[in-house]
C-alpha atoms as a PDB file:
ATOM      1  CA  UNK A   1       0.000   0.000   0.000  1.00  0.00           C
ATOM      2  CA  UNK A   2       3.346   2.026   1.049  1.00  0.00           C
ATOM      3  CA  UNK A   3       3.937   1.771  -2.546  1.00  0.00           C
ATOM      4  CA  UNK A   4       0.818   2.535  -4.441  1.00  0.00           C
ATOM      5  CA  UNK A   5       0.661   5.943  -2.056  1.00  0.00           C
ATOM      6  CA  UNK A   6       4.599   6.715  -3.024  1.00  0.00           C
ATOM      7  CA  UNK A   7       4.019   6.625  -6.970  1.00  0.00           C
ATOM      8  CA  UNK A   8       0.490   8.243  -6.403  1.00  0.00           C
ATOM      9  CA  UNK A   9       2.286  10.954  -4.586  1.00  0.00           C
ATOM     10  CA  UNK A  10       5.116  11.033  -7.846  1.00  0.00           C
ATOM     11  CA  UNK A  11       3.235  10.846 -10.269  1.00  0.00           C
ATOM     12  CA  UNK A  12       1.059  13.661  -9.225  1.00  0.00           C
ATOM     13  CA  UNK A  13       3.632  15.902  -8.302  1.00  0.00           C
ATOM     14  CA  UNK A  14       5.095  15.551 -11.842  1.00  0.00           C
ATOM     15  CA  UNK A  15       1.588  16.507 -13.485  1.00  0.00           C
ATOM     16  CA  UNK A  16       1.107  19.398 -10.653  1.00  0.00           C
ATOM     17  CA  UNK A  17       4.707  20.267 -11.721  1.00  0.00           C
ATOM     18  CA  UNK A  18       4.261  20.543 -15.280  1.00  0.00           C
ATOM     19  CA  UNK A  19       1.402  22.940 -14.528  1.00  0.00           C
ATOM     20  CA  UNK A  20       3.459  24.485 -12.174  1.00  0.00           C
ATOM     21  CA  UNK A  21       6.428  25.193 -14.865  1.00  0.00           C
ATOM     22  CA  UNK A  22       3.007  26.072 -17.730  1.00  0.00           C
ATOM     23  CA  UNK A  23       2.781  29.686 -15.656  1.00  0.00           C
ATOM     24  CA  UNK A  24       6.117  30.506 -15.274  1.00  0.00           C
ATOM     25  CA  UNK A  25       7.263  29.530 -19.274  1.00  0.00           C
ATOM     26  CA  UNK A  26       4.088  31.183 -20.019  1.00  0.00           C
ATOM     27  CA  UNK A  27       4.935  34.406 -18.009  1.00  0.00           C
ATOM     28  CA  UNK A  28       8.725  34.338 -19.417  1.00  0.00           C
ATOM     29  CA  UNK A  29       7.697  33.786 -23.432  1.00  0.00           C
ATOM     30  CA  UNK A  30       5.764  37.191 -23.076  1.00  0.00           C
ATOM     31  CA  UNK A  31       8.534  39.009 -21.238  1.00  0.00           C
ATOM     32  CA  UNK A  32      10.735  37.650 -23.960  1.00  0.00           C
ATOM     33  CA  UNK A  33       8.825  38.631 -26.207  1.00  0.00           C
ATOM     34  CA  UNK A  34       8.701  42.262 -25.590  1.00  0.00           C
ATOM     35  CA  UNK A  35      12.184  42.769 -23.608  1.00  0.00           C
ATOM     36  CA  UNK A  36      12.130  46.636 -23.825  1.00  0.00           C
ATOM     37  CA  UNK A  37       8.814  47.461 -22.679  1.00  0.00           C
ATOM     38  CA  UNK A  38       9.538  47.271 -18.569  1.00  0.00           C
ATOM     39  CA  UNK A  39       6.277  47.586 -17.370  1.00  0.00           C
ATOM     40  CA  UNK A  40       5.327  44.223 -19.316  1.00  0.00           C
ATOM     41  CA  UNK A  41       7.943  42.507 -17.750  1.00  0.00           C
ATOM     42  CA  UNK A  42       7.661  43.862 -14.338  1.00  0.00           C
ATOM     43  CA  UNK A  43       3.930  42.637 -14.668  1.00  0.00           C
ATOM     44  CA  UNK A  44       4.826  39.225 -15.979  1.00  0.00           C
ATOM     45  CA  UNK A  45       7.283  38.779 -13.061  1.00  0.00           C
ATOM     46  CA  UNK A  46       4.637  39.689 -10.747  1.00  0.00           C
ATOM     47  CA  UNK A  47       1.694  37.249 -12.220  1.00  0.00           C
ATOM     48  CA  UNK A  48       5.015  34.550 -12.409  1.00  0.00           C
ATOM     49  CA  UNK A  49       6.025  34.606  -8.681  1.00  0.00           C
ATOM     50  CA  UNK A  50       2.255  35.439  -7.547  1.00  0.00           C
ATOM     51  CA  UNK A  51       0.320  32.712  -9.658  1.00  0.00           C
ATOM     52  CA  UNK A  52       3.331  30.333  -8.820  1.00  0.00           C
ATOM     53  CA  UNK A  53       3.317  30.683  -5.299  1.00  0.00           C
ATOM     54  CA  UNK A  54      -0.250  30.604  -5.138  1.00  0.00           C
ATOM     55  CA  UNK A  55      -0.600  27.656  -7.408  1.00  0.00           C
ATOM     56  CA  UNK A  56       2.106  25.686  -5.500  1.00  0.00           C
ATOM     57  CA  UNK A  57       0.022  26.275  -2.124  1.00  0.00           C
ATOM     58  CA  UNK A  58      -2.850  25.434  -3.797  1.00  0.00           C
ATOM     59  CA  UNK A  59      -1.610  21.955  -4.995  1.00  0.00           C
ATOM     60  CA  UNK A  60      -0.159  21.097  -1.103  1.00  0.00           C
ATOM     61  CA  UNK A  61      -3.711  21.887   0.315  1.00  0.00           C
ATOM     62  CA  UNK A  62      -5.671  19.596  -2.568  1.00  0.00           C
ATOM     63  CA  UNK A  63      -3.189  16.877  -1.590  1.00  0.00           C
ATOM     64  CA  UNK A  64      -3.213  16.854   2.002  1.00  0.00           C
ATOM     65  CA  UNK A  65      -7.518  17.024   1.571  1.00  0.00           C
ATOM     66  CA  UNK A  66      -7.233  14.192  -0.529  1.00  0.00           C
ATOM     67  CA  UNK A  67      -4.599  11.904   1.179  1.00  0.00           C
ATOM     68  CA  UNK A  68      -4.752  13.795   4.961  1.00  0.00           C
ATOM     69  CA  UNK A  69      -1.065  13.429   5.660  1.00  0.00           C
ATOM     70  CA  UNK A  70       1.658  16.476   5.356  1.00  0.00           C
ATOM     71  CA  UNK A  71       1.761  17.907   2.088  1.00  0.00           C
ATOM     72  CA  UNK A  72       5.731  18.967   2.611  1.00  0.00           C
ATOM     73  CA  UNK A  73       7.158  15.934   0.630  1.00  0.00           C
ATOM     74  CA  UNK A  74       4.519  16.904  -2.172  1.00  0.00           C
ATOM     75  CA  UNK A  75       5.480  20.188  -2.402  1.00  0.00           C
ATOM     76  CA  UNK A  76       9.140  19.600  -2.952  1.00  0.00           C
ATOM     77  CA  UNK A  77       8.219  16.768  -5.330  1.00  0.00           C
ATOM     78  CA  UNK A  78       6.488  19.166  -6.740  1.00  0.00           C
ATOM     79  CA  UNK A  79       8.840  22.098  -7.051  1.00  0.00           C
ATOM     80  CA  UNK A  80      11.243  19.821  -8.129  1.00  0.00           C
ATOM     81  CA  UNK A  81       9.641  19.302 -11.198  1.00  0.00           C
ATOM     82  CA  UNK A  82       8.702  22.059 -11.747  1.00  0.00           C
ATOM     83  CA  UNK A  83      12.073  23.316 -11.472  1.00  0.00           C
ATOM     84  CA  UNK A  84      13.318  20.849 -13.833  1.00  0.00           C
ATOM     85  CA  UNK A  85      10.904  21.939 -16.743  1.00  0.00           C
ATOM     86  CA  UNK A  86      11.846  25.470 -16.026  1.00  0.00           C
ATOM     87  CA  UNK A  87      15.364  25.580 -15.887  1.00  0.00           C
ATOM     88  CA  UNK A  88      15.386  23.276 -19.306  1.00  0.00           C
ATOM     89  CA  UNK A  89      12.785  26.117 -20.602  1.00  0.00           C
ATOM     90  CA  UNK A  90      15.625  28.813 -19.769  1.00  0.00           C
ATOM     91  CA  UNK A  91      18.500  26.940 -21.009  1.00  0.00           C
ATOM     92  CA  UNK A  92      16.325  26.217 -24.550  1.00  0.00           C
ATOM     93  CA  UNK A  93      15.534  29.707 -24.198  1.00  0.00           C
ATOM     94  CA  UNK A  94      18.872  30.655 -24.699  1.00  0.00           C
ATOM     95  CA  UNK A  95      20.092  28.365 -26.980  1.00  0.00           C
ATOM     96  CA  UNK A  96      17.439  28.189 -29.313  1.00  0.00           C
ATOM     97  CA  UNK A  97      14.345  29.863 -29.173  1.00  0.00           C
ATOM     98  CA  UNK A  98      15.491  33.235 -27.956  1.00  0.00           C
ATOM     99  CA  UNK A  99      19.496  33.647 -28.988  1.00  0.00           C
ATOM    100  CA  UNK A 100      19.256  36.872 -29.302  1.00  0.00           C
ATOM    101  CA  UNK A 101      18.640  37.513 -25.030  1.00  0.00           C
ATOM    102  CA  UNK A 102      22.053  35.422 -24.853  1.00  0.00           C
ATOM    103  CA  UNK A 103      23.213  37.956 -27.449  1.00  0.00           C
ATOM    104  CA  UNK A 104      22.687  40.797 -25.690  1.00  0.00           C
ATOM    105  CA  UNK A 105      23.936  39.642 -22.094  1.00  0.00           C
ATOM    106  CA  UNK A 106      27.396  38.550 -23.554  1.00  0.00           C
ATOM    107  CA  UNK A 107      27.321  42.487 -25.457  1.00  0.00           C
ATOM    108  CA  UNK A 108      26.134  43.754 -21.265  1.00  0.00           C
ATOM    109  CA  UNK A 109      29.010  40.871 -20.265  1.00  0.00           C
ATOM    110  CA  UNK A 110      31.883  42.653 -22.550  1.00  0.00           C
ATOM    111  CA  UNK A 111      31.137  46.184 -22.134  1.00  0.00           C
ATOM    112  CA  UNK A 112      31.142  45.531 -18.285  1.00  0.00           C
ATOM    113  CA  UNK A 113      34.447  43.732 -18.610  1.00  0.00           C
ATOM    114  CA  UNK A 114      36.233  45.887 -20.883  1.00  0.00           C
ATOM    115  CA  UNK A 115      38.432  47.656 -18.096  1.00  0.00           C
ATOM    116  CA  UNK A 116      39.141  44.622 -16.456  1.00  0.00           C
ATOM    117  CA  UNK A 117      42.699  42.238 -17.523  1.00  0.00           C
ATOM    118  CA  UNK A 118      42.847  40.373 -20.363  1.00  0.00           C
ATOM    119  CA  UNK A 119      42.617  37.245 -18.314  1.00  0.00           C
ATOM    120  CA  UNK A 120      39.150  37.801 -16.653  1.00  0.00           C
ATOM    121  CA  UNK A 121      37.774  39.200 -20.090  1.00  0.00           C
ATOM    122  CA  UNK A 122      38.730  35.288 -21.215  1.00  0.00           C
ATOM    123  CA  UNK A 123      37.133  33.543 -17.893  1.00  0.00           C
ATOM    124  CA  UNK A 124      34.044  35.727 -18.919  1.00  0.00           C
ATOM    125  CA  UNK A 125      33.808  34.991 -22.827  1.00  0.00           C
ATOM    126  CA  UNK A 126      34.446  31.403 -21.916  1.00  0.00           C
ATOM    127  CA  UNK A 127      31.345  31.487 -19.370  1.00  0.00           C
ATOM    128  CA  UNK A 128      29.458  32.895 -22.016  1.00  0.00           C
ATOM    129  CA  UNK A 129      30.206  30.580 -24.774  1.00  0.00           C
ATOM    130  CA  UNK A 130      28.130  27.796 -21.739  1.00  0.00           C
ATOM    131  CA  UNK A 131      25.719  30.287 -20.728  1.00  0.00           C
ATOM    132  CA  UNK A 132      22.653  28.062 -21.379  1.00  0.00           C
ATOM    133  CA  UNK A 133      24.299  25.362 -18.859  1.00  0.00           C
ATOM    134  CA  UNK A 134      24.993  28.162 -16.850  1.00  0.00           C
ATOM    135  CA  UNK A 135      21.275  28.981 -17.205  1.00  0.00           C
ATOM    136  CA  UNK A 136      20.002  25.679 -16.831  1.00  0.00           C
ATOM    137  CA  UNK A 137      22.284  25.042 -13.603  1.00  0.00           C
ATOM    138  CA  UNK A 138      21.227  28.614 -11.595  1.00  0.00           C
ATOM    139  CA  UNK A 139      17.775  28.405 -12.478  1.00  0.00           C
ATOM    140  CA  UNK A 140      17.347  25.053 -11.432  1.00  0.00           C
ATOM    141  CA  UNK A 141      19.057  26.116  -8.003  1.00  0.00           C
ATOM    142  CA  UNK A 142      17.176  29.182  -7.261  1.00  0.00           C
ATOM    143  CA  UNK A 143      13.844  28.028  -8.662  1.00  0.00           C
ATOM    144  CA  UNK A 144      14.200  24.783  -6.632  1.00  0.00           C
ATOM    145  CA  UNK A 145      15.464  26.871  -2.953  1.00  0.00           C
ATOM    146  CA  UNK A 146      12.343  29.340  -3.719  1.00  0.00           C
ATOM    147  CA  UNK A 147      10.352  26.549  -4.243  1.00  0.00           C
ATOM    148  CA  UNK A 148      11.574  24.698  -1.137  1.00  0.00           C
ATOM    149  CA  UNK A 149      11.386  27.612   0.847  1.00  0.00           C
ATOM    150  CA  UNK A 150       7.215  28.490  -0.379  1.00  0.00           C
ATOM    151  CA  UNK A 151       6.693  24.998   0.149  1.00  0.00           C
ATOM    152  CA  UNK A 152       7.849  24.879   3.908  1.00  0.00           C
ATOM    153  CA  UNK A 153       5.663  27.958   4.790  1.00  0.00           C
ATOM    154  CA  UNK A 154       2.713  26.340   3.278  1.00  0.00           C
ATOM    155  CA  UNK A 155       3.346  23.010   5.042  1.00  0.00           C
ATOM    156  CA  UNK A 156       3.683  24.797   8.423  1.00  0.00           C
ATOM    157  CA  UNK A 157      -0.044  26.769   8.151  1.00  0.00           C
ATOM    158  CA  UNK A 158      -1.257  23.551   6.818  1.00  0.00           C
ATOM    159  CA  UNK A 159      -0.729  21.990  10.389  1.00  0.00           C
ATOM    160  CA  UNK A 160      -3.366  21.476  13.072  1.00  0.00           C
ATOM    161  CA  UNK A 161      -3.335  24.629  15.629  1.00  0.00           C
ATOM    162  CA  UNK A 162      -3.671  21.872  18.382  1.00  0.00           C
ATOM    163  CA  UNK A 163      -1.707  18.889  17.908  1.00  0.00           C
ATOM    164  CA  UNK A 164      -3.855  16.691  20.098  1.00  0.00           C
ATOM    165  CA  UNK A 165      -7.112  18.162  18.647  1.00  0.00           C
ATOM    166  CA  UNK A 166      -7.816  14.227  17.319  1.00  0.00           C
ATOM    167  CA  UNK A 167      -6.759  12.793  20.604  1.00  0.00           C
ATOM    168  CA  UNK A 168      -9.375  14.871  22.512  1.00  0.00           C
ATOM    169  CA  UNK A 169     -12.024  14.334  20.296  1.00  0.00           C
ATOM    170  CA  UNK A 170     -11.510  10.559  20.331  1.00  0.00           C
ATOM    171  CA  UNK A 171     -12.031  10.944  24.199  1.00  0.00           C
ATOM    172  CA  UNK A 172     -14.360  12.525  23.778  1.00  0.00           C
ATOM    173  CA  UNK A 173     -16.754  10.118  21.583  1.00  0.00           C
ATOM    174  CA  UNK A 174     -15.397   7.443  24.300  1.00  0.00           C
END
């Protein structure tokens, strides 16, 4: 039974995570879109790290209805796909759907760098030439800590204000 729970428990935080990862790409395709109009993407990072966060919590509290035990190890199932998804999305992103955003960091990258020595101006080109792994790695971290970090605040107002609410009312009935 152990079992069936565990891979009920996976396989829903994969689906919930794909959703998850649906509002932020979504949210990150129109900023991309339009990358000099600030108050579109100052919007779109709002509705991304609102709607996420809100999402996320919404997901925990469906689960723990539906199963009645902690929702924590959901939610970082959860964010962990979720993370995934994303951090492929902004790796792609740069590579291949949107070059020209890696285009114009590694212009922001040389002009930044152009008084420093000749040897950090190489460290830098060389970190651009793996930006989208450099992408992929530090969006999968900070997505993921966020994630981890929403998760264990929803978990902890999830809990019973009395611990031994169940206990009493068992008495109670006895």
């Amino acid at each position: 039974m152990s079992e069936y729970n565990n891979s009920y428990k996976w396989g829903q935080a994969a689906v919930k995570g794909l959703l998850l990862a649906l509002v932020t790409i979504a949210c990150s395709t129109v900023a991309y879109l339009f990358p000099d109009k600030t108050f579109i993407n100052l919007v779109m990072s709002l509705v991304k790290l609102v709607g996420s966060i809100w999402l996320l919590v919404y997901f925990m509290k469906e689960y723990a209805k539906t199963t009645g035990q902690q929702p924590f190890s959901f939610g970082v199932a959860t964010v962990l796909f979720s993370s995934l998804i994303c951090a492929f999305f902004d790796a792609a992103s740069y590579a291949w759907l949107f070059p020209s955003l890696a285009e114009t960091a590694n212009e922001a990258m040389s002009q930044a760098l152009s008084t420093l020595p000749s040897e950090a101006q190489s460290i830098a080109e060389r970190m651009m030439d793996n930006y989208p792994r450099i992408a992929f790695i530090s969006g999968f971290i900070k997505d993921f800590i966020i994630g981890l970090i929403v998760a264990a605040i929803a978990n902890s107002s999830m809990r019973p204000k009395d611990p031994f609410a169940a206990d009493k009312q068992e008495d109670e009935l006895a």
